[in-house]
N, C-alpha and C. Protein backbone atom coordinates (compact mmCIF):
# COMPACT_ATOMS: atom_id res chain seq x y z
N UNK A 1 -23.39 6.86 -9.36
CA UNK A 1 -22.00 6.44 -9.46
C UNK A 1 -21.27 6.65 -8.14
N UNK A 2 -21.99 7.67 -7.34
CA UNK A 2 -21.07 8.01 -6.30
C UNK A 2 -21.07 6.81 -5.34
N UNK A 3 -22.41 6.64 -4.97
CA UNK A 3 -22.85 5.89 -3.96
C UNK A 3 -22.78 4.37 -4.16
N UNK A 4 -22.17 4.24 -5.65
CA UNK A 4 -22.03 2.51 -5.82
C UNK A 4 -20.60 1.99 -6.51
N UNK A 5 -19.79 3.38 -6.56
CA UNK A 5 -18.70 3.06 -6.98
C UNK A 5 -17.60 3.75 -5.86
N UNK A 6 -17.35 5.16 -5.81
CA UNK A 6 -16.47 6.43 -4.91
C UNK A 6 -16.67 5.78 -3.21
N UNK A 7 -18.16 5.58 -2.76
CA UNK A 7 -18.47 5.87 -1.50
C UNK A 7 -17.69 4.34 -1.06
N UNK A 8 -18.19 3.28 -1.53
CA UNK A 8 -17.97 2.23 -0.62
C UNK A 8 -16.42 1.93 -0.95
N UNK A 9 -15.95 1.86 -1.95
CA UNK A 9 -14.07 1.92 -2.19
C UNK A 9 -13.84 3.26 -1.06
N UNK A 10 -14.40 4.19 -0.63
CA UNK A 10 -13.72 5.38 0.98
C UNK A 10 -14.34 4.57 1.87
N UNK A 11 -14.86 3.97 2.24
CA UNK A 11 -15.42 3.50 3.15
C UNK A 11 -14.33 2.35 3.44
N UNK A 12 -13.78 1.10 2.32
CA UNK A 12 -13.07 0.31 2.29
C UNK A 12 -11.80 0.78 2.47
N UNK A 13 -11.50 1.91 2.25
CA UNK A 13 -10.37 2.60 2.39
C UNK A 13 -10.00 2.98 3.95
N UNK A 14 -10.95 2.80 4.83
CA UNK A 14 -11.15 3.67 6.30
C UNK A 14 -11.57 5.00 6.17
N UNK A 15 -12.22 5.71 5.22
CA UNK A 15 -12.68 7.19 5.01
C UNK A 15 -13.81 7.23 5.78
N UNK A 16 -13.98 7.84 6.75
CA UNK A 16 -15.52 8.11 7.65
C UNK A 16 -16.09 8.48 6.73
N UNK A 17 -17.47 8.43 6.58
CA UNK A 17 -18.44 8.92 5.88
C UNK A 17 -18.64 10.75 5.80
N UNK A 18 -18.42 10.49 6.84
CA UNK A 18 -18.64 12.68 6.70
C UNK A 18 -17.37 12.67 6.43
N UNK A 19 -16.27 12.25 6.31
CA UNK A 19 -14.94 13.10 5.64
C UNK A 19 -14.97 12.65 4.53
N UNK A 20 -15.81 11.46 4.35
CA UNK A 20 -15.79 11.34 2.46
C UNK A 20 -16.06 12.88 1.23
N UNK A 21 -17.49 13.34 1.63
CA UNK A 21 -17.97 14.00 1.31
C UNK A 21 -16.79 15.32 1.15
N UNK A 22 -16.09 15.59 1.97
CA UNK A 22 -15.01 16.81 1.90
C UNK A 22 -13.78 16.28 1.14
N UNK A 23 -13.86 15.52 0.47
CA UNK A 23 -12.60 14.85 0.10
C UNK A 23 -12.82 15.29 -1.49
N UNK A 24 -11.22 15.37 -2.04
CA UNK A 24 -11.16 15.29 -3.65
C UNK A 24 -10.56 13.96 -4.21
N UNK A 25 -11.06 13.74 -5.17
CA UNK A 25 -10.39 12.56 -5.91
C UNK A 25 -9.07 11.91 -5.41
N UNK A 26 -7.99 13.10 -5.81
CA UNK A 26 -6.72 13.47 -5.31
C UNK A 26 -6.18 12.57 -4.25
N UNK A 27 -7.25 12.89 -3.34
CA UNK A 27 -6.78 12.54 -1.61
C UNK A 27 -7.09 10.70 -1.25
N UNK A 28 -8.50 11.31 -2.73
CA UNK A 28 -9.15 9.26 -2.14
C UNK A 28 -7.85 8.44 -2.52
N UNK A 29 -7.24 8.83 -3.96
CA UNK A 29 -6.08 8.32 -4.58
C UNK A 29 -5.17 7.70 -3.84
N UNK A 30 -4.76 8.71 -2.54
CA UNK A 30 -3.37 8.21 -1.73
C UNK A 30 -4.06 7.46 -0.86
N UNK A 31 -5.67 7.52 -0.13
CA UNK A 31 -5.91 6.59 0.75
C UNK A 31 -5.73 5.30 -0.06
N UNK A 32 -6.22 5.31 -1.31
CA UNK A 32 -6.21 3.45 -2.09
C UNK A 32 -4.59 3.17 -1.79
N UNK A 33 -3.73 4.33 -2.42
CA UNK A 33 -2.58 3.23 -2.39
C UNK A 33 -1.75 3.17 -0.95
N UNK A 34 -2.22 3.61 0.49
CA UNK A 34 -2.36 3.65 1.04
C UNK A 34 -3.01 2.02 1.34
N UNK A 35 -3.99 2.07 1.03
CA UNK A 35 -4.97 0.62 1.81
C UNK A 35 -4.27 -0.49 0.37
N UNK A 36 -3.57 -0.37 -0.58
CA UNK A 36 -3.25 -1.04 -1.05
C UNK A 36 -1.64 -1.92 -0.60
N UNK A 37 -1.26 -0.89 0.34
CA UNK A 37 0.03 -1.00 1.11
C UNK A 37 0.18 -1.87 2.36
N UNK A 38 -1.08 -1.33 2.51
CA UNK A 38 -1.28 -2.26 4.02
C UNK A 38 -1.87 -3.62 3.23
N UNK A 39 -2.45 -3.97 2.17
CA UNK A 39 -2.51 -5.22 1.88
C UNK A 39 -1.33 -5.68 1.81
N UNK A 40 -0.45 -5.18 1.26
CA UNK A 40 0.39 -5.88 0.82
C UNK A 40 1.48 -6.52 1.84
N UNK A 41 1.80 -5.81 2.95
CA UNK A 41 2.03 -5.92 4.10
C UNK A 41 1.61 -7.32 4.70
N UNK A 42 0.43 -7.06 4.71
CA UNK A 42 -0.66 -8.21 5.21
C UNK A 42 -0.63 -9.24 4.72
N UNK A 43 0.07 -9.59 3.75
CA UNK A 43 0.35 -10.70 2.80
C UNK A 43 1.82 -11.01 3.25
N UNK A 44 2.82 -10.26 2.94
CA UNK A 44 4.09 -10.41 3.26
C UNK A 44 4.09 -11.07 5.02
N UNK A 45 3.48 -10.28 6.10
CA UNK A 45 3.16 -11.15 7.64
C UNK A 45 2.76 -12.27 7.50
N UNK A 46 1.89 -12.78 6.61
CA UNK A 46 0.97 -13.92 6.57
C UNK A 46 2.12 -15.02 6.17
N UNK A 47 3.00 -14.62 4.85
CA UNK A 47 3.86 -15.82 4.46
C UNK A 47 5.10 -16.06 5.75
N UNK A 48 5.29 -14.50 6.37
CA UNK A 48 6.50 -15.61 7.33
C UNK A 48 5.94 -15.80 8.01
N UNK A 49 4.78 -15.94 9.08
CA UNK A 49 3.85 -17.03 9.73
C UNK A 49 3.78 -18.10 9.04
N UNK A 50 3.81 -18.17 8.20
CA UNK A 50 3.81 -19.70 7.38
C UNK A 50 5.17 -20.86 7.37
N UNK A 51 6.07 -19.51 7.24
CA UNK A 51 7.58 -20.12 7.49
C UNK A 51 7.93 -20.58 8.90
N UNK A 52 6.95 -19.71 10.05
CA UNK A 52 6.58 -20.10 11.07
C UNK A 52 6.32 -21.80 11.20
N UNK A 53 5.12 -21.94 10.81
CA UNK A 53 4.57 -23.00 10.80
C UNK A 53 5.29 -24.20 10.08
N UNK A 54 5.62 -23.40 9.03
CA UNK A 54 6.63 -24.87 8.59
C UNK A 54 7.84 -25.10 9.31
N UNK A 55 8.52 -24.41 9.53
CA UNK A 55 9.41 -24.64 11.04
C UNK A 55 8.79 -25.69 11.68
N UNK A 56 8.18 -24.92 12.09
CA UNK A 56 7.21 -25.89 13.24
C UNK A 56 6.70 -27.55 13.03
N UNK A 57 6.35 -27.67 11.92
CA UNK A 57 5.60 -29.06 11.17
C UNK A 57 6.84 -29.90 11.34
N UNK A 58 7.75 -29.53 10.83
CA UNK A 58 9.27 -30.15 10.17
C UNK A 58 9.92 -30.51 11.11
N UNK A 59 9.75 -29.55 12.11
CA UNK A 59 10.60 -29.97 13.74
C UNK A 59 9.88 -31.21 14.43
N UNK A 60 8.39 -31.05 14.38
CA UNK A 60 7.33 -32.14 14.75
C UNK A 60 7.28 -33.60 14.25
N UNK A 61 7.97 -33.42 12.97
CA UNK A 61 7.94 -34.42 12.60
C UNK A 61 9.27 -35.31 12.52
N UNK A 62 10.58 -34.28 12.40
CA UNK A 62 12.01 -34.83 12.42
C UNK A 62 12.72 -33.76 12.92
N UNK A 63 12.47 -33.86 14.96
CA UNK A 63 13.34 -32.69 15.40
C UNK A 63 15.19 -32.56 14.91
N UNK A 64 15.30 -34.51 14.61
CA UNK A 64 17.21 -34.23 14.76
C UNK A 64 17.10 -33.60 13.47
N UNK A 65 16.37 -34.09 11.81
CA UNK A 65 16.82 -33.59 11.08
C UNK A 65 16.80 -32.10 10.83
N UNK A 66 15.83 -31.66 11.39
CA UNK A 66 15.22 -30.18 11.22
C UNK A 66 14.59 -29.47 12.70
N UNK A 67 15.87 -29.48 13.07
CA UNK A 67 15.69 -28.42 14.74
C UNK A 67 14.85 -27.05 14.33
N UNK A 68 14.21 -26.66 15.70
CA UNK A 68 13.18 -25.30 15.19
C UNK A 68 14.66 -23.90 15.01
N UNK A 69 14.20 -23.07 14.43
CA UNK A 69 15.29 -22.32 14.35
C UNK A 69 15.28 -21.65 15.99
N UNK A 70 16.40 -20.84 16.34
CA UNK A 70 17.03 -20.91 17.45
C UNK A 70 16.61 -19.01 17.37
N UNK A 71 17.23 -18.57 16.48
CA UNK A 71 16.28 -16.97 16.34
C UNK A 71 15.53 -16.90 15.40
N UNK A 72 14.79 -15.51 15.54
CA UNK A 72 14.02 -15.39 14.66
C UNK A 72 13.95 -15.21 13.06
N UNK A 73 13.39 -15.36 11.71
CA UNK A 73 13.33 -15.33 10.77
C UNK A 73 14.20 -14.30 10.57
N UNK A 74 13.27 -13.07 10.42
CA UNK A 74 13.76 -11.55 10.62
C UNK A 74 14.99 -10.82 11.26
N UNK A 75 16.22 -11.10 11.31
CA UNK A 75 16.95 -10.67 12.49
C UNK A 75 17.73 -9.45 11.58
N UNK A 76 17.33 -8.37 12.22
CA UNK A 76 17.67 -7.33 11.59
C UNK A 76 19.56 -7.39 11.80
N UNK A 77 20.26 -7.13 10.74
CA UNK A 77 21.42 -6.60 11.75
C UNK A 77 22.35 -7.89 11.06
N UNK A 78 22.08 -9.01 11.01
CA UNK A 78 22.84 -10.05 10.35
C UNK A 78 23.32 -9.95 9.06
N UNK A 79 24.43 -10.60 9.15
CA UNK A 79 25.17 -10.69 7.45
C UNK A 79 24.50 -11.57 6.67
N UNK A 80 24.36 -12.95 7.38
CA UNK A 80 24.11 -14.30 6.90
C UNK A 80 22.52 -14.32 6.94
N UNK A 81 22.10 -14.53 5.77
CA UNK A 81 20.33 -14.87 5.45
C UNK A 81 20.28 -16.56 5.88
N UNK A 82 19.00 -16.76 6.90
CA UNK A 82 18.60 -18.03 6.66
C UNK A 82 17.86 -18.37 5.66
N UNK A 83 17.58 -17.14 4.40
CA UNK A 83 16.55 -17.30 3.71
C UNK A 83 16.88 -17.66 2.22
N UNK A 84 16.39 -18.43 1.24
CA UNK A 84 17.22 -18.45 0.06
C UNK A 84 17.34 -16.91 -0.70
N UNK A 85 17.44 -16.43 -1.51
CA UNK A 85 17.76 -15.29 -2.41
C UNK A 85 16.38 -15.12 -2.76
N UNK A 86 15.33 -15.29 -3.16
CA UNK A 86 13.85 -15.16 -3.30
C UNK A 86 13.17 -15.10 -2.23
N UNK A 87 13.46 -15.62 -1.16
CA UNK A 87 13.12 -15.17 0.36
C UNK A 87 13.50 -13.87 0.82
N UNK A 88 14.78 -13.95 0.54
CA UNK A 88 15.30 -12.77 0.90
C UNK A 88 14.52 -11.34 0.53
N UNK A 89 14.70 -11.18 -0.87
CA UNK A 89 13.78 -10.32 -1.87
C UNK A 89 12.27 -10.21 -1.56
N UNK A 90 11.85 -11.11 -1.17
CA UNK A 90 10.28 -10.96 -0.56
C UNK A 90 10.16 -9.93 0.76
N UNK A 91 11.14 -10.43 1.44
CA UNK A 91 11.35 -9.47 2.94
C UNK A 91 11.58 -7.75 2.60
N UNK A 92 12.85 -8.31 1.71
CA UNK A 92 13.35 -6.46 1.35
C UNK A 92 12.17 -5.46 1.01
N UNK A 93 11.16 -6.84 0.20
CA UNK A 93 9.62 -5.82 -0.22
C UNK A 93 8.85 -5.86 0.23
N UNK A 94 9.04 -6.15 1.29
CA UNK A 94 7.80 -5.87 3.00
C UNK A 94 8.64 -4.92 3.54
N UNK A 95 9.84 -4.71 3.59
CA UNK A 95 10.42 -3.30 4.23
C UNK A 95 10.05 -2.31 3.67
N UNK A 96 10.47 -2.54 2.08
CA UNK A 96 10.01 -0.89 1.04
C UNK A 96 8.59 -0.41 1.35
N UNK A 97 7.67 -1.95 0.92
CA UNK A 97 6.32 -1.20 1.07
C UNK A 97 5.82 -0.43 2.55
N UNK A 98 6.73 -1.53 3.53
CA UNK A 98 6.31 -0.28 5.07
C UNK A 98 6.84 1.29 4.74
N UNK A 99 8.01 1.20 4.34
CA UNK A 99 8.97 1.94 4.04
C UNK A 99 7.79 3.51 3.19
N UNK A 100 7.23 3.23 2.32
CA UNK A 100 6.49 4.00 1.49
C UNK A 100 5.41 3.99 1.64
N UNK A 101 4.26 2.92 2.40
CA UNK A 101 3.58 3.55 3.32
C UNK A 101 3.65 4.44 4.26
N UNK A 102 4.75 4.61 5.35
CA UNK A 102 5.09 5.78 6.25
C UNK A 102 5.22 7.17 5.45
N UNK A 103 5.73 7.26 3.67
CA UNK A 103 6.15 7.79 3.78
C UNK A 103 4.77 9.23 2.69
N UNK A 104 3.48 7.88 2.23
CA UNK A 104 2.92 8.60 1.96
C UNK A 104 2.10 9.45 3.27
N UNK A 105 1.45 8.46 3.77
CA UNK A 105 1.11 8.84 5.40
C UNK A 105 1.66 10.24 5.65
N UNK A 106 2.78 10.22 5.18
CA UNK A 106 3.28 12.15 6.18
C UNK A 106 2.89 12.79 4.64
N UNK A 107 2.62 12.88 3.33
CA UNK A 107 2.45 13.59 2.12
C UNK A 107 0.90 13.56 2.72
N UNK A 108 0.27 12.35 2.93
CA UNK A 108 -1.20 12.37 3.04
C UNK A 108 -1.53 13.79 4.34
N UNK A 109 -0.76 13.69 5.10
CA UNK A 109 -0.92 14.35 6.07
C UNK A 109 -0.73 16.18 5.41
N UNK A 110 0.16 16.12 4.90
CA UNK A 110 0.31 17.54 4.31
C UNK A 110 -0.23 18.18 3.43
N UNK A 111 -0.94 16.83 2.81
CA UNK A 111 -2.08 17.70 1.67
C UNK A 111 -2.84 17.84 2.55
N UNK A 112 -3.81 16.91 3.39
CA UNK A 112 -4.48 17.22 4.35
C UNK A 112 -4.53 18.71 4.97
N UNK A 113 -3.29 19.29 5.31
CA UNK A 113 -2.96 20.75 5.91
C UNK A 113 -3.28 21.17 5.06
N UNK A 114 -3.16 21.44 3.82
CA UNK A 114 -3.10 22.50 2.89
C UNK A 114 -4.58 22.55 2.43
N UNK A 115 -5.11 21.52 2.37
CA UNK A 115 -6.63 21.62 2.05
C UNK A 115 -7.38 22.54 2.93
């Protein structure tokens, strides 16, 4: 069970092989939701590259009707969303999840000490 279920989910996780072995359940726990964070991340980058690209297509094809945008998607700091209200909400949950990735990262780190 170890070696075909535990080992390769730490391994997929980024767990070196010799720190697998010193590890408790506990710890593999926060690496998954940990590597489940950074998926999710990785998904959230991928769609505004896409918004990227459709920018891009739309300008290519009808610059007067649809000029490329002038800043970026993301502009921290603004009142006004270029994004509809479901856009918007997608972003806010690419912030949280960075947001709570960082914040297991420092818990991961402190069980780490205490072990």
């Amino acid at each position: 069970m170890v070696n075909e279920v535990w080992l390769p989910a730490a391994i997929r996780f980024g767990i070196d092989y010799k720190d697998f072995w010193g590890l408790n359940p506990k710890i593999l726990k926060l690496y998954q939701a940990r590597y489940e964070e950074q998926i999710d991340v990785m998904h959230m980058e991928g769609w505004i590259h896409g918004q990227y690209m459709l920018a891009a297509i739309e300008t290519a094809l009808d610059s007067k009707k649809n000029p490329y945008p002038k800043e970026p998607f993301m502009c921290v700091g603004k009142e006004e969303s270029a994004f509809n209200p479901d856009e918007q909400a997608a972003i806010e949950f690419g912030a949280w999840a960075k947001a709570i990735g960082t914040n297991l990262r420092s818990k991961e780190q402190e069980v780490e000490q205490n072990v």
